[in-house]
PDB file of N, CA and C in Angstrom:
ATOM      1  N   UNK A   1     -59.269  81.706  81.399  1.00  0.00           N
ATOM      2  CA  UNK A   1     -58.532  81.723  82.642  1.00  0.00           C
ATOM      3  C   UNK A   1     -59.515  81.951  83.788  1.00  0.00           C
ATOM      4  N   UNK A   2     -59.135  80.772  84.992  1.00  0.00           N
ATOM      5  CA  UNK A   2     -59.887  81.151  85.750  1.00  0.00           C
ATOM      6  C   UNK A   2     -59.647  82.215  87.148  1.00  0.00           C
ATOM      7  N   UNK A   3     -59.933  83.207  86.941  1.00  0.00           N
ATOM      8  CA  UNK A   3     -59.746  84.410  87.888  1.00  0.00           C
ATOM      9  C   UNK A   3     -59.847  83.924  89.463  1.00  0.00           C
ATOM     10  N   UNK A   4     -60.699  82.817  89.963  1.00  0.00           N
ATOM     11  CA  UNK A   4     -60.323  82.199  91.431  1.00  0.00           C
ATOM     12  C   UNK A   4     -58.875  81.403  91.566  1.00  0.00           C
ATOM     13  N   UNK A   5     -58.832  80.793  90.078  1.00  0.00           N
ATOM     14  CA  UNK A   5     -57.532  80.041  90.301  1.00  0.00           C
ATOM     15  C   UNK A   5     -56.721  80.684  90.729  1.00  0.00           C
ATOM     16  N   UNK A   6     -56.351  81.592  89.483  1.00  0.00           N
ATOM     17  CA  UNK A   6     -55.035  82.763  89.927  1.00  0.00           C
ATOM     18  C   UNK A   6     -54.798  83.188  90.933  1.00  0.00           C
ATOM     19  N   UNK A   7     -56.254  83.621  91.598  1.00  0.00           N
ATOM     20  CA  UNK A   7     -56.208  84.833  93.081  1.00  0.00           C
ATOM     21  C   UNK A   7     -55.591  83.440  94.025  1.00  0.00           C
ATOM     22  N   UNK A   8     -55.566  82.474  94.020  1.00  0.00           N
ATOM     23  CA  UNK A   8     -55.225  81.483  95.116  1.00  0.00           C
ATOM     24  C   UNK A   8     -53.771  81.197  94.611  1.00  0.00           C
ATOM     25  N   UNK A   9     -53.468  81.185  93.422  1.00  0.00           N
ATOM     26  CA  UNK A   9     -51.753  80.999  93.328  1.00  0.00           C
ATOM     27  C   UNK A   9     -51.243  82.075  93.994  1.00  0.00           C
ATOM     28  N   UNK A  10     -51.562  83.159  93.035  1.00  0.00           N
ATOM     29  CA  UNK A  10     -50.932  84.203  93.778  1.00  0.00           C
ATOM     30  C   UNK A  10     -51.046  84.320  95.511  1.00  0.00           C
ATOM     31  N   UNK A  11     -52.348  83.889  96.069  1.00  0.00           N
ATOM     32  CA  UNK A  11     -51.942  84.549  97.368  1.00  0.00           C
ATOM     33  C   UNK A  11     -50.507  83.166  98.071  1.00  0.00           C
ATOM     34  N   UNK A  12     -50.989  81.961  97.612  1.00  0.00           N
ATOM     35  CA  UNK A  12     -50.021  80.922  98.130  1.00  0.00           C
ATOM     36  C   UNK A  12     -48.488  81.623  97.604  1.00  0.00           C
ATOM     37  N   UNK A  13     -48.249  82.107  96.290  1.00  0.00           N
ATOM     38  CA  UNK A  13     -47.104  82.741  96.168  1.00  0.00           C
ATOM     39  C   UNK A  13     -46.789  83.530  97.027  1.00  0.00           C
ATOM     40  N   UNK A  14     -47.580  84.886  97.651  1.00  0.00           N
ATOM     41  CA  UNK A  14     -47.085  85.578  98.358  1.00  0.00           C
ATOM     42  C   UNK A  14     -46.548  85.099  99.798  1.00  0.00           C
ATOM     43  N   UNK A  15     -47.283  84.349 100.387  1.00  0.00           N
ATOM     44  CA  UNK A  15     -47.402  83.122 101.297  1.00  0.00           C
ATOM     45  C   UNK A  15     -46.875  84.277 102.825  1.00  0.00           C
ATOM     46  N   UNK A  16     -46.076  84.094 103.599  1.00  0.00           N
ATOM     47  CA  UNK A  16     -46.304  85.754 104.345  1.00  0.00           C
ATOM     48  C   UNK A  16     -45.732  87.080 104.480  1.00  0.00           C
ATOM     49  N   UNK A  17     -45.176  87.360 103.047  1.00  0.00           N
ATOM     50  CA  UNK A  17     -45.013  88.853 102.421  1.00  0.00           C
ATOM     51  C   UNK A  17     -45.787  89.583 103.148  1.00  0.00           C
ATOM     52  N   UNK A  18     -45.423  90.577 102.787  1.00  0.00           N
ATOM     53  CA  UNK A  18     -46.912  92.024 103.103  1.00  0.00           C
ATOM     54  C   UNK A  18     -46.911  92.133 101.875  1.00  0.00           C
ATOM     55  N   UNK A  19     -47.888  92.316 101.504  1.00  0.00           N
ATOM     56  CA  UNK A  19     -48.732  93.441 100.330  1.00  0.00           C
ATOM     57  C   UNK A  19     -47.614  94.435  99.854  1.00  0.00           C
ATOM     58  N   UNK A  20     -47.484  94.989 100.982  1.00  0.00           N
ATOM     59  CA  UNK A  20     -46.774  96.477 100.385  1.00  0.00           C
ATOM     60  C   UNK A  20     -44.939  96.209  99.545  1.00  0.00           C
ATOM     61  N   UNK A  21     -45.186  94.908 100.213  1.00  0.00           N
ATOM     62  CA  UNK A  21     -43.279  94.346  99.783  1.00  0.00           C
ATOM     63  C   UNK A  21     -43.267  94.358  98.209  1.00  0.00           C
ATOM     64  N   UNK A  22     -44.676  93.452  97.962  1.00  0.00           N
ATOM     65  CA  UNK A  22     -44.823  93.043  96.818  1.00  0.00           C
ATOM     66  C   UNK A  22     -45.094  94.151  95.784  1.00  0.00           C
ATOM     67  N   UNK A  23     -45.946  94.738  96.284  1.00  0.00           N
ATOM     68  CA  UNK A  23     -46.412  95.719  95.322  1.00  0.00           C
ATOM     69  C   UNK A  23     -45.462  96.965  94.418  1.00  0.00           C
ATOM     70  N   UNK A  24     -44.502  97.426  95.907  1.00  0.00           N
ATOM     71  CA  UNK A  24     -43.190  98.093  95.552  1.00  0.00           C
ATOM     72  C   UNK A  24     -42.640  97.603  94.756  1.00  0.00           C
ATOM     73  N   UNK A  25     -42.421  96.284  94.649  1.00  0.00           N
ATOM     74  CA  UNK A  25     -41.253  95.486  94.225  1.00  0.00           C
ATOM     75  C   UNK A  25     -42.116  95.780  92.682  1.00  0.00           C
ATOM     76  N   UNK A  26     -43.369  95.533  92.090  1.00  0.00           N
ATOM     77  CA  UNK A  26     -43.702  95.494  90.781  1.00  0.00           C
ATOM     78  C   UNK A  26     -44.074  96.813  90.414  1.00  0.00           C
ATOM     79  N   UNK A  27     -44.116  97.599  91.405  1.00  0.00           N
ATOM     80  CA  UNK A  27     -44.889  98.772  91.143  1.00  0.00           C
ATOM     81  C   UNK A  27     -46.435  98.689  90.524  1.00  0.00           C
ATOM     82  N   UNK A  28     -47.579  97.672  91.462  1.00  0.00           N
ATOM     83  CA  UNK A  28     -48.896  97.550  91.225  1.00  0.00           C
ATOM     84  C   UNK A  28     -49.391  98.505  92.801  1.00  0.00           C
ATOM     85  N   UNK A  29     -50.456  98.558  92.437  1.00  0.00           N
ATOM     86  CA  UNK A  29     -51.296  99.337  94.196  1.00  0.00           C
ATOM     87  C   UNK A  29     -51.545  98.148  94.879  1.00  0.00           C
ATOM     88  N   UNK A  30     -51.634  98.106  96.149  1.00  0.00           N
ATOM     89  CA  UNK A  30     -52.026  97.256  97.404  1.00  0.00           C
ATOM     90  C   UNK A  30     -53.502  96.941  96.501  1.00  0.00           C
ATOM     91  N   UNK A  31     -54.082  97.684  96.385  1.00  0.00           N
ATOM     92  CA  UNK A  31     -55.598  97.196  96.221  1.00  0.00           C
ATOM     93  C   UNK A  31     -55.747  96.654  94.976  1.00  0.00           C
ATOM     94  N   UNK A  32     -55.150  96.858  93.726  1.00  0.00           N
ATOM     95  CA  UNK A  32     -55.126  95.963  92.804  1.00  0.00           C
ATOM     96  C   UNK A  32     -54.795  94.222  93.015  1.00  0.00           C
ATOM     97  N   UNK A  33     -53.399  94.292  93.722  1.00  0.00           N
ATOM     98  CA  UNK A  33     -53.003  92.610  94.113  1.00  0.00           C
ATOM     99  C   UNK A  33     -53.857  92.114  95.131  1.00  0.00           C
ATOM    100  N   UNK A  34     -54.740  93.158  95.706  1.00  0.00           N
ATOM    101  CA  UNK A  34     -55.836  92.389  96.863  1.00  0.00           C
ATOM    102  C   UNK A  34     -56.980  91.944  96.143  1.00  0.00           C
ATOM    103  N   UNK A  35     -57.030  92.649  94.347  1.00  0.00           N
ATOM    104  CA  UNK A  35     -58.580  91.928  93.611  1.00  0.00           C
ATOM    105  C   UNK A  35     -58.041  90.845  92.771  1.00  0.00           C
ATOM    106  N   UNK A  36     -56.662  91.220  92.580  1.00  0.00           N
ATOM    107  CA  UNK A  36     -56.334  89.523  92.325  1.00  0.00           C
ATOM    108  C   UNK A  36     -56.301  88.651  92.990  1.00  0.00           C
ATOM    109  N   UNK A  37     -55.707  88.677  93.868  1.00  0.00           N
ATOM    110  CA  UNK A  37     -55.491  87.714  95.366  1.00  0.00           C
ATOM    111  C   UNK A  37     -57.431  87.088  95.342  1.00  0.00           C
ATOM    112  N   UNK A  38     -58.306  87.996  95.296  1.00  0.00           N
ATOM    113  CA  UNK A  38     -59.379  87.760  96.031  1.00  0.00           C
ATOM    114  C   UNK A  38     -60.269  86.967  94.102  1.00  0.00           C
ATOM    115  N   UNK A  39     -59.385  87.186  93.344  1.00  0.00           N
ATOM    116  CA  UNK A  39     -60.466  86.699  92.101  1.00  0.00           C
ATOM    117  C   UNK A  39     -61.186  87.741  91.553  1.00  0.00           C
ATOM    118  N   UNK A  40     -61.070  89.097  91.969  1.00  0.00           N
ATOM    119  CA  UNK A  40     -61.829  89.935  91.940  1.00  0.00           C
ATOM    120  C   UNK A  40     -61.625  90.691  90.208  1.00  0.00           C
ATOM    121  N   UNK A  41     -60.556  90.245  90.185  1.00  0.00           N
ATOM    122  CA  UNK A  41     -59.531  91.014  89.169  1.00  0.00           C
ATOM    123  C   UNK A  41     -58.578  89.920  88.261  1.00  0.00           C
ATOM    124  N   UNK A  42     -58.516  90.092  86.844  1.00  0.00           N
ATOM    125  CA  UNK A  42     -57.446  89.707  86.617  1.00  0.00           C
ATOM    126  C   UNK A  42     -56.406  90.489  85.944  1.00  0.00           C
ATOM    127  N   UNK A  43     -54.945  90.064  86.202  1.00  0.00           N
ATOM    128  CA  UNK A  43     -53.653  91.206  85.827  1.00  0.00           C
ATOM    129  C   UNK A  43     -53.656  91.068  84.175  1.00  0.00           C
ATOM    130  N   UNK A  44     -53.204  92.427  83.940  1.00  0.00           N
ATOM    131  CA  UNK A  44     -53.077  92.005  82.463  1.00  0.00           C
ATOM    132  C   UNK A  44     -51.606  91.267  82.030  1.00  0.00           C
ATOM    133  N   UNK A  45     -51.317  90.989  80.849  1.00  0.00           N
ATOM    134  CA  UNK A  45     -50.184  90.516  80.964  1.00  0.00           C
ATOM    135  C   UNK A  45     -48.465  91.208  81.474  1.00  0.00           C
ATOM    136  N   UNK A  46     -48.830  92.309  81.469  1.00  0.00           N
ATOM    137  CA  UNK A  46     -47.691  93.044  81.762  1.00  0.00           C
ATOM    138  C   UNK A  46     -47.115  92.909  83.339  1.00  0.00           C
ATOM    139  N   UNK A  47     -48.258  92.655  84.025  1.00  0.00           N
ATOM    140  CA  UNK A  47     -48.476  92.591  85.418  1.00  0.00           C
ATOM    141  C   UNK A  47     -47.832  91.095  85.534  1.00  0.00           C
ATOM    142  N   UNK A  48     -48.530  90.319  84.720  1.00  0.00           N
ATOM    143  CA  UNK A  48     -48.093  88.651  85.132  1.00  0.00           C
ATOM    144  C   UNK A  48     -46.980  88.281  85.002  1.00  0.00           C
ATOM    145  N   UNK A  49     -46.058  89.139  83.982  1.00  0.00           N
ATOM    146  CA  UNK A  49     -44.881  89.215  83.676  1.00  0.00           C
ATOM    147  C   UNK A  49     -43.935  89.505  85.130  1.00  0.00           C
ATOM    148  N   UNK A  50     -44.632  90.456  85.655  1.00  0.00           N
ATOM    149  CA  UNK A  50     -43.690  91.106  86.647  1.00  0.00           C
ATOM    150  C   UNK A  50     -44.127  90.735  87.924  1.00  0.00           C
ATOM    151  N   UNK A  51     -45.357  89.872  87.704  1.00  0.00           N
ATOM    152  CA  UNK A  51     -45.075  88.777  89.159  1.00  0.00           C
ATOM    153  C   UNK A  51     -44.417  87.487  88.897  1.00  0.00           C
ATOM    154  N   UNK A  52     -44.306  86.455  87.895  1.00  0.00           N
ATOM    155  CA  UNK A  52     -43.663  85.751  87.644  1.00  0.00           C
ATOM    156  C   UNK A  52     -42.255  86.198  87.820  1.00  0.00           C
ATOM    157  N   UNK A  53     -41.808  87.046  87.513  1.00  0.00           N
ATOM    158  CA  UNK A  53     -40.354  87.731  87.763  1.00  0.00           C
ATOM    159  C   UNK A  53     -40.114  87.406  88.746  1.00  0.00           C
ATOM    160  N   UNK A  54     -40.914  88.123  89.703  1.00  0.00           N
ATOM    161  CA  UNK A  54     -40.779  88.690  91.427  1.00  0.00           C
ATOM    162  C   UNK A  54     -40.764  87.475  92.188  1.00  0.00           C
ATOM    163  N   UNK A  55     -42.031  86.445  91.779  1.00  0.00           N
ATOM    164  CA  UNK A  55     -42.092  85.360  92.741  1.00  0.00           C
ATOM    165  C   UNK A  55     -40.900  84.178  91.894  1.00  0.00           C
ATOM    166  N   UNK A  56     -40.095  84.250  90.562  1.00  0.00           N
ATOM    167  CA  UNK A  56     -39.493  83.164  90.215  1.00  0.00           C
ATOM    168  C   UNK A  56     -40.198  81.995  89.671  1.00  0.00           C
ATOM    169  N   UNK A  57     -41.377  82.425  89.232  1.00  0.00           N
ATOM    170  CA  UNK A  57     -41.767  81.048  88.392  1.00  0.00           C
ATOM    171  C   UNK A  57     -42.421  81.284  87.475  1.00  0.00           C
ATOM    172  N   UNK A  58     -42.614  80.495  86.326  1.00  0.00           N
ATOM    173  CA  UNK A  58     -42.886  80.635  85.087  1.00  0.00           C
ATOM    174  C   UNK A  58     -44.233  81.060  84.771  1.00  0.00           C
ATOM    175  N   UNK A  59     -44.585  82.003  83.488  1.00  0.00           N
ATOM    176  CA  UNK A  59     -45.564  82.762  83.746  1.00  0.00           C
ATOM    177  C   UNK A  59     -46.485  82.196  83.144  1.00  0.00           C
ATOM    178  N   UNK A  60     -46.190  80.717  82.635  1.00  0.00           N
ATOM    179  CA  UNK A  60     -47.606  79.859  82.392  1.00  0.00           C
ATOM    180  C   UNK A  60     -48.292  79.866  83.744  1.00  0.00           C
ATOM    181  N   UNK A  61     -47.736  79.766  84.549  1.00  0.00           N
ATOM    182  CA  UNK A  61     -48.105  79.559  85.995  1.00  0.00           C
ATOM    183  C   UNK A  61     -50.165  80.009  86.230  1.00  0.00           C
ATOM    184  N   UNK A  62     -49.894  81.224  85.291  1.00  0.00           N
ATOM    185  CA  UNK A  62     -51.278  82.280  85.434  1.00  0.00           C
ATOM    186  C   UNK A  62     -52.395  81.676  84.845  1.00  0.00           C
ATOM    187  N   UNK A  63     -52.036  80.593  83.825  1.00  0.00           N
ATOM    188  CA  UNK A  63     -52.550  79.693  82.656  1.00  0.00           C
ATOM    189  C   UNK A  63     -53.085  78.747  82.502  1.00  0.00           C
ATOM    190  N   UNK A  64     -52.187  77.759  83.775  1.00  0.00           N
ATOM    191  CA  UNK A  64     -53.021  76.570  84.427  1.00  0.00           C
ATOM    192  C   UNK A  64     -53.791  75.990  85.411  1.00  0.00           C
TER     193      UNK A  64
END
C-alpha cells in the first residue's frame, strides 16, 4: 500500500471538514489524520474501518 496514495484519498475525502469533525466522529487525534493525510502514516485497519464508515465508501478504497 501506497502511504502517498491514501494520504491524498483521504484528504480529497475530507474535502472541507475540519480535522476536528472528523476525528471526533472516529475518535483518532488531529495529528494522527494529519500523518495520514500527509503520507506520513498509515491507519491500521481498525482506523480504515472507521473512516470508510464515516466518509461512506468502501474500505478497499485504502487498497487501490
Amino acid at each position: 500500500m501506497d502511504r502517498k496514495k491514501v494520504g491524498k484519498k483521504l484528504r480529497k475525502l475530507r474535502g472541507f471538514r475540519p480535522i476536528k469533525e472528523v476525528t471526533d466522529a472516529i475518535g483518532i487525534s488531529a495529528s494522527a489524520l494529519s500523518m495520514y493525510e500527509r503520507g506520513e502514516r498509515t491507519p491500521c485497519d481498525k482506523v480504515k474501518v472507521k473512516l470508510a464508515e464515516y466518509y461512506k465508501v468502501p474500505v478497499t478504497i485504502f487498497f487501490n
